[in-house]
Protein backbone atom coordinates (compact mmCIF):
# COMPACT_ATOMS: atom_id res chain seq x y z
CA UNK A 1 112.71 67.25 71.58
CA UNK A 2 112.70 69.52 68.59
CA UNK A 3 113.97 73.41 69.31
CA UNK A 4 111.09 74.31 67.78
CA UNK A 5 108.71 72.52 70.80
CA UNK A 6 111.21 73.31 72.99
CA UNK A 7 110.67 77.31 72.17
CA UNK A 8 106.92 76.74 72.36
CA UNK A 9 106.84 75.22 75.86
CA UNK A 10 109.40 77.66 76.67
CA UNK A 11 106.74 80.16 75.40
CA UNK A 12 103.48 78.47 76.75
CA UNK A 13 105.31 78.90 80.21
CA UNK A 14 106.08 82.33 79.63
CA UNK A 15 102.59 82.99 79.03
CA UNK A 16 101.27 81.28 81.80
CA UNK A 17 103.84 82.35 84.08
CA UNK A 18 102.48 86.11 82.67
CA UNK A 19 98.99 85.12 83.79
CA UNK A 20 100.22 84.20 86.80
CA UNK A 21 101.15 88.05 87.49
CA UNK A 22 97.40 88.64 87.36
CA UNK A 23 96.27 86.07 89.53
CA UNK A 24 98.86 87.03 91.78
CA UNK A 25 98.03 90.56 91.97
CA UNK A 26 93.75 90.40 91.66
CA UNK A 27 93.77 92.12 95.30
CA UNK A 28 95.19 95.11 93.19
CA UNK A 29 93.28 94.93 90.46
CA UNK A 30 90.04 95.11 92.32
CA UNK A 31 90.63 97.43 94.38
CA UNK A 32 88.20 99.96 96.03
CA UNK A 33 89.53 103.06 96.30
CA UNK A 34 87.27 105.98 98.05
CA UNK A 35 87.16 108.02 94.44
CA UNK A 36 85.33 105.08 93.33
CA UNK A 37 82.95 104.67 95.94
CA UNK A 38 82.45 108.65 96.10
CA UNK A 39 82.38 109.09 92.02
CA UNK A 40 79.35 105.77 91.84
CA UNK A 41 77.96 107.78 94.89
CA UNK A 42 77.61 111.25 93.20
CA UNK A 43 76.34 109.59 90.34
CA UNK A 44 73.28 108.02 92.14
CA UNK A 45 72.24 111.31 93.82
CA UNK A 46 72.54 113.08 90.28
CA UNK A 47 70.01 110.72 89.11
CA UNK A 48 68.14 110.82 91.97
CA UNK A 49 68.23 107.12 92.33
CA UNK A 50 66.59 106.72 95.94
CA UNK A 51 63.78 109.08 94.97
CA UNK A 52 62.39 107.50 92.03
CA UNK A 53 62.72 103.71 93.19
CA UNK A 54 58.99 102.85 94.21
CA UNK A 55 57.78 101.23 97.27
CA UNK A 56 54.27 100.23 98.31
CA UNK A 57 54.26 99.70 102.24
CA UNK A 58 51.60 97.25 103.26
CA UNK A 59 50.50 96.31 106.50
CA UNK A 60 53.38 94.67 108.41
CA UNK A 61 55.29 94.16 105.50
CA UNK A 62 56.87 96.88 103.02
CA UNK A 63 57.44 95.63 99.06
CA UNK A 64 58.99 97.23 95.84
CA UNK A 65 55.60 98.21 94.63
CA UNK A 66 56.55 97.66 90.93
CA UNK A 67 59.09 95.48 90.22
CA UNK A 68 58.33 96.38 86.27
CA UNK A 69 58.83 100.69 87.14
CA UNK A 70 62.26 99.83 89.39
CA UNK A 71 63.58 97.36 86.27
CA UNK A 72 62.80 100.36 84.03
CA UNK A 73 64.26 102.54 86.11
CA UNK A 74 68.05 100.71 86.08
CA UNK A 75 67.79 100.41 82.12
CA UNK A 76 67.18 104.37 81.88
CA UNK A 77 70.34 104.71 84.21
CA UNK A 78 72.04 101.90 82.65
CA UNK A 79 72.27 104.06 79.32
CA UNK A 80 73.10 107.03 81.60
CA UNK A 81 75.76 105.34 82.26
CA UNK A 82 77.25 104.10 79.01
CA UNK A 83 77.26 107.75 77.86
CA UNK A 84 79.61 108.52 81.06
CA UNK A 85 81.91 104.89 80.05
CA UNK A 86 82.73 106.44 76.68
CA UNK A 87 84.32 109.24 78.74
CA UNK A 88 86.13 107.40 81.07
CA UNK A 89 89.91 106.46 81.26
CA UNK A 90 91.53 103.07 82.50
CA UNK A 91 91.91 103.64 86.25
CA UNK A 92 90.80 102.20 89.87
CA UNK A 93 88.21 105.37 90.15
CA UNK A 94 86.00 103.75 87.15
CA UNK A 95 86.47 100.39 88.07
CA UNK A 96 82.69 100.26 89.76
CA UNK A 97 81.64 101.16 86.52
CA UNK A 98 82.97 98.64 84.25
CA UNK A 99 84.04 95.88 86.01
CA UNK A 100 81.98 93.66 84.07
CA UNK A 101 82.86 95.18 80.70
CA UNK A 102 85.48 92.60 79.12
CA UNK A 103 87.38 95.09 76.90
CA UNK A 104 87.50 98.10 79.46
CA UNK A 105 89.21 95.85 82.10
CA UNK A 106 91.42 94.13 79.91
CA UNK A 107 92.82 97.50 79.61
CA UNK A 108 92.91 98.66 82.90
CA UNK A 109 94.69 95.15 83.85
CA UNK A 110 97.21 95.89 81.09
CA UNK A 111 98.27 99.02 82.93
CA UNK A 112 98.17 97.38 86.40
CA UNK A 113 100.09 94.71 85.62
CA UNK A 114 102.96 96.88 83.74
CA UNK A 115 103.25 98.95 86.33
CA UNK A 116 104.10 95.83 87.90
CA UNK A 117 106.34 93.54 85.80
CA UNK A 118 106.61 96.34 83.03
CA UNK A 119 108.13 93.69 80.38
CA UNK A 120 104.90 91.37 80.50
CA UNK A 121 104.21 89.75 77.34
CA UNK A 122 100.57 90.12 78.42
CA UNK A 123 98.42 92.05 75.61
CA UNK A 124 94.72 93.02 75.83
CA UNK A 125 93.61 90.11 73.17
CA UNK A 126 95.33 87.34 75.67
CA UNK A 127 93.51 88.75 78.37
CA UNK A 128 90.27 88.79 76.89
CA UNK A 129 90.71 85.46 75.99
CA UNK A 130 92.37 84.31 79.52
CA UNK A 131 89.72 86.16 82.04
CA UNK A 132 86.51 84.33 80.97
CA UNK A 133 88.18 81.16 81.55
CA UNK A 134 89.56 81.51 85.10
CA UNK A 135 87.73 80.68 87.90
CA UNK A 136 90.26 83.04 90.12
CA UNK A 137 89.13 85.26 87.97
CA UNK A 138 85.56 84.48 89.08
CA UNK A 139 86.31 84.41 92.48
CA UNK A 140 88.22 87.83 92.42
CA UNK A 141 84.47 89.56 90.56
CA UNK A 142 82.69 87.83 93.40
CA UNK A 143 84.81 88.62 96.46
CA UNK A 144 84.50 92.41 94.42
CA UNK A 145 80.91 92.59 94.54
CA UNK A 146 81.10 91.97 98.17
CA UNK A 147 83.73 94.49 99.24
CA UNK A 148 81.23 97.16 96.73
CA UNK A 149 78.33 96.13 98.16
CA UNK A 150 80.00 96.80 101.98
CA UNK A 151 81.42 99.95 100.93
CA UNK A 152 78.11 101.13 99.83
CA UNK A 153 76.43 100.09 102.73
CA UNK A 154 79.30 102.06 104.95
CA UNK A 155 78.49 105.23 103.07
CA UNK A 156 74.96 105.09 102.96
CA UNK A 157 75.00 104.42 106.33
CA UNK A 158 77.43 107.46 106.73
CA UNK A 159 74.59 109.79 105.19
CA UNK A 160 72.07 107.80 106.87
CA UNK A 161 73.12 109.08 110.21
CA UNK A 162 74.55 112.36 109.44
CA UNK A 163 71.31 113.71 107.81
CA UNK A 164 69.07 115.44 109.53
CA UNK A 165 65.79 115.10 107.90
CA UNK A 166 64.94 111.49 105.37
CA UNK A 167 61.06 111.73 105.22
CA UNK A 168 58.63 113.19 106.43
CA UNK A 169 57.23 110.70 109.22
CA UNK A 170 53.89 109.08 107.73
CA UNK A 171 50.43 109.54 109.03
CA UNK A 172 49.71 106.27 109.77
CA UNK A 173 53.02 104.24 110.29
CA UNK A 174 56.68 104.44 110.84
CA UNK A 175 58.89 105.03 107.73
CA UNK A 176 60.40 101.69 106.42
CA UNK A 177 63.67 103.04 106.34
CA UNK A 178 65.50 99.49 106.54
CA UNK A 179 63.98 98.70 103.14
CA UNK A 180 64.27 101.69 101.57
CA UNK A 181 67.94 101.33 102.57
CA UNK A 182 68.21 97.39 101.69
CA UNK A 183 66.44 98.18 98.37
CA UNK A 184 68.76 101.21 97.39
CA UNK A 185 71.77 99.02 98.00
CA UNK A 186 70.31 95.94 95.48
CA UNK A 187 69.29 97.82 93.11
CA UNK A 188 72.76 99.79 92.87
CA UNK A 189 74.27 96.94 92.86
CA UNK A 190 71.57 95.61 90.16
CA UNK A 191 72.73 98.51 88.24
CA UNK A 192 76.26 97.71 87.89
CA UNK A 193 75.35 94.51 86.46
CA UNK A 194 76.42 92.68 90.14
CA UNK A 195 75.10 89.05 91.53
CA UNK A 196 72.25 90.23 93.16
CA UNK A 197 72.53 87.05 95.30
CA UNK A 198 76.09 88.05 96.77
CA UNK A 199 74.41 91.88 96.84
CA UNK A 200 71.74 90.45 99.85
CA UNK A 201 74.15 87.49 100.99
CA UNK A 202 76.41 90.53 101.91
CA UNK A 203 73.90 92.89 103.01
CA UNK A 204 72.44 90.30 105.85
CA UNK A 205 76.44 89.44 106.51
CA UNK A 206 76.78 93.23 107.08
CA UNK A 207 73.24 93.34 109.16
CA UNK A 208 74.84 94.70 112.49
CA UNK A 209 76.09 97.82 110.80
CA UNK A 210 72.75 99.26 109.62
CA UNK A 211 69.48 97.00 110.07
CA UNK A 212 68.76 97.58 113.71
CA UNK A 213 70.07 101.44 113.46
CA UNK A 214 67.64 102.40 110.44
CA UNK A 215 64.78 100.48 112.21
CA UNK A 216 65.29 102.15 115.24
CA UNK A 217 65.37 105.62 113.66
CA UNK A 218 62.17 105.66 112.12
CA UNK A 219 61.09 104.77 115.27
CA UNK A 220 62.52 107.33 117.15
CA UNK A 221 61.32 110.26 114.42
CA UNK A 222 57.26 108.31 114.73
CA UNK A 223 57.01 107.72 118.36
CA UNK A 224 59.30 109.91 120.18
CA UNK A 225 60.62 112.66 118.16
CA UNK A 226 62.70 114.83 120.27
CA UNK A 227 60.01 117.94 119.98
CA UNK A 228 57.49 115.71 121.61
CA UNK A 229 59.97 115.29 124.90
CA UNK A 230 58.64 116.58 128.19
CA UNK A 231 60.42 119.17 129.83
CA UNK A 232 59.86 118.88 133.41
CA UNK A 233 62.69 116.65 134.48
CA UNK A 234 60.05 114.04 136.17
CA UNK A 235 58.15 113.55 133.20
CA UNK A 236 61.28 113.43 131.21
CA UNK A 237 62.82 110.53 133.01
CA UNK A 238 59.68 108.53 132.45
CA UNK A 239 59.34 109.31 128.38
CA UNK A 240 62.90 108.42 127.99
CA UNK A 241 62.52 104.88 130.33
CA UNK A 242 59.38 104.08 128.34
CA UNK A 243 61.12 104.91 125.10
CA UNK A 244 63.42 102.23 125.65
CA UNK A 245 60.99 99.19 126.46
CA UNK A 246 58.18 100.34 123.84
CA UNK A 247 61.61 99.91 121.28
CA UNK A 248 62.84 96.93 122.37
CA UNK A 249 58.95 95.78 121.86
CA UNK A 250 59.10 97.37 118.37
CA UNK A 251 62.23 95.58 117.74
CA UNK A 252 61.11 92.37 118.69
CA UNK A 253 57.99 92.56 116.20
CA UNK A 254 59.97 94.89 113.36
CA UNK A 255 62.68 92.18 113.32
CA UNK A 256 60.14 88.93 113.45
CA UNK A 257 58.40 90.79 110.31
CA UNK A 258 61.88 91.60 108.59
CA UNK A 259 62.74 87.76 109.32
CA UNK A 260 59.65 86.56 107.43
CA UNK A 261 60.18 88.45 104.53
CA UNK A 262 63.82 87.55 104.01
CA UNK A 263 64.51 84.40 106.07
CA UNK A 264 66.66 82.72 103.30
CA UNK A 265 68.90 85.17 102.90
CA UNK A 266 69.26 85.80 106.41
CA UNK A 267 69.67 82.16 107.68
CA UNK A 268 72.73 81.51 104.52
CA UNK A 269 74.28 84.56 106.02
CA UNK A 270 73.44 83.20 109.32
CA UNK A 271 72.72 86.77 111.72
CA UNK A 272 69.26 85.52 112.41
CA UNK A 273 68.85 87.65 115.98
CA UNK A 274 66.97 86.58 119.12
CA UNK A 275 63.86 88.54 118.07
CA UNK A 276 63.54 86.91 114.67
CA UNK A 277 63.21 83.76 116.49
CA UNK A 278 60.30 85.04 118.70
CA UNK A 279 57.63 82.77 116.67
CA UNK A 280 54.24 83.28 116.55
CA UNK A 281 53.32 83.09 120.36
CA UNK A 282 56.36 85.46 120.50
CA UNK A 283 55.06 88.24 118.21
CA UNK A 284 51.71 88.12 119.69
CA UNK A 285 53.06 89.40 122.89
CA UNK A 286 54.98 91.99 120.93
CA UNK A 287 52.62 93.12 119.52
CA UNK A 288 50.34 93.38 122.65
CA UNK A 289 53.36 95.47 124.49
CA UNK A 290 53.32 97.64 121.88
CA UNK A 291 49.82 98.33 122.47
CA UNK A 292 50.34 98.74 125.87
CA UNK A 293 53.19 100.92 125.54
CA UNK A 294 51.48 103.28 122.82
CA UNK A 295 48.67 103.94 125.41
CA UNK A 296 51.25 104.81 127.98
CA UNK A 297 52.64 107.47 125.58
CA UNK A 298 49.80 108.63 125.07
CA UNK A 299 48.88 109.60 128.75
CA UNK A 300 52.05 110.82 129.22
CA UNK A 301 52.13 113.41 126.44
CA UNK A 302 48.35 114.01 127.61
CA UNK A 303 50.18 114.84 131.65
CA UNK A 304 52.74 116.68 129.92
CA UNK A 305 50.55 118.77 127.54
CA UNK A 306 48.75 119.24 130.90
CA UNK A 307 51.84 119.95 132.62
CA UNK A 308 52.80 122.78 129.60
CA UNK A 309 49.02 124.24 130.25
CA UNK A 310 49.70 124.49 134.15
CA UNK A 311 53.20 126.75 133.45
CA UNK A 312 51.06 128.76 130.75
CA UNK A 313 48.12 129.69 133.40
CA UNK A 314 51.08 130.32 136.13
CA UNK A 315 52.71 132.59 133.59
CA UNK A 316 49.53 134.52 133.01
CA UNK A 317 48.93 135.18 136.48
CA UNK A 318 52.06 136.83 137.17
CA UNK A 319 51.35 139.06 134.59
């Protein structure tokens, strides 16, 4: 063999043993740090992203009203966005951002993997050239999107549950709060140019960390906001052990309807729960107890507005 093929294998080995060191070390490149997830978080509310995404609640089953106004909606924020890119430097914090732009994370590799192996032959052109070509690389943007998509989901939920008032309960129905939720999550992650299918794959993976809770909020806030709770300690014990069977009747038809509308999704990522399996005989029933349990609230906020009337007349005839 000539020295000249002999110094390009040498070379061709070099390089791949250089490519190596980002393979190696994608766990660092994709990285979430909380400065991302806060910085992609501050930018939503700025736009007042959850706001102006539009719903249209139907009976039993809430939809994206417009899918036309929400897609409009991410192209106005996508070019919010590229006038924030141009300002942005090569680091972890921005990563959200641009993950998907070729020439940003070439650079932003570059100075990951120097501050690695600082004598890598590695320059932005090879890695624009190597990344598209890699299916680690592929795997590494996917397992990403999932690890995004989670970290939304746990701050979201975070403000969820800290924040006192989210709407204003509705006249005629509970607030869809799981959707509004489950849409503000996709459509973030729509935004950043994600797999919307590994978006919902990992949302319904992630189910036990926010479906039930945001269901069972708007319940709570509908049906038995805390104002509403008797005070005579008799009448109390009885709202609070019909609270809990009228929910677990709620839950049993919310869930069966949530099922229906994304059973797919939710069988792939397989936490399909007892109450999505109820069937039709099954929701029928629910339904029914829910009936039956309204009217029982009913009478019992009639006894205790009774109950407030008795102390009022008592009070009036001590004066």
């Amino acid at each position: 063999m000539s020295k000249k093929k002999l110094s390009k294998f040498n070379y061709t080995g070099c390089l791949k043993a250089d490519f190596n060191l980002i393979v190696d070390h994608f766990d660092k490149i994709f990285h979430i740090s909380p400065e991302a997830v806060t910085s992609l978080c501050n930018f939503l509310k700025e736009q007042n992203f959850e706001n102006n995404l539009s719903y249209n609640f139907t009976y039993g089953k809430p939809t994206l009203k417009n899918a036309t106004r929400n897609c409009a909606l991410i192209e106005d924020l996508r070019k919010e966005l590229d006038k924030i890119k141009k300002k942005q430097n090569y680091s972890v914090e921005n990563l959200p951002f641009n993950y998907k732009n070729l020439h940003w994370l070439a650079h932003y590799i570059i100075r990951v993997v120097k501050s690695i192996e600082p004598k890598t032959r590695l320059t932005v052109e090879r890695i624009k050239r190597f990344l598209p070509n890699s299916p680690q690389y592929a795997q590494a943007v996917n397992q990403f999107e999932k690890q995004l998509t989670q970290a939304l989901v746990n701050s979201g939920m975070e403000e969820f549950q800290n924040a006192e008032i989210l709407l204003k309960p509705r006249k005629y129905g509970v607030n869809e709060y799981e959707e509004i939720f489950r849409s503000k999550i996709i459509y973030a992650m729509d935004l950043l140019g994600a797999d919307i299918h590994t978006a919902e794959l990992t949302l319904e993976e992630n189910a036990g960390s926010w479906r039930r809770q945001t269901m069972t909020r708007a319940f709570d806030e509908y049906l038995y906001p805390i104002s509403q709770a008797p005070s005579d300690p008799m009448l109390k014990q009885q709202w609070h052990q019909l609270h809990d069977k009228h929910l677990a009747a709620y839950l049993r038809s919310k869930e069966a309807i949530y099922y229906d509308t994304y059973f797919s999704i939710i069988n792939e990522a397989g936490t399909a729960t007892d109450n999505m399996r109820i069937g039709c005989l099954g929701s029928a029933h629910a339904s029914q107890d829910l009936i039956r349990y309204s009217q029982e609230r009913n009478r019992l906020l009639k006894d205790n507005k009774l109950s407030l009337e008795h102390v009022s007349l008592l009070h009036n005839v001590e004066k």
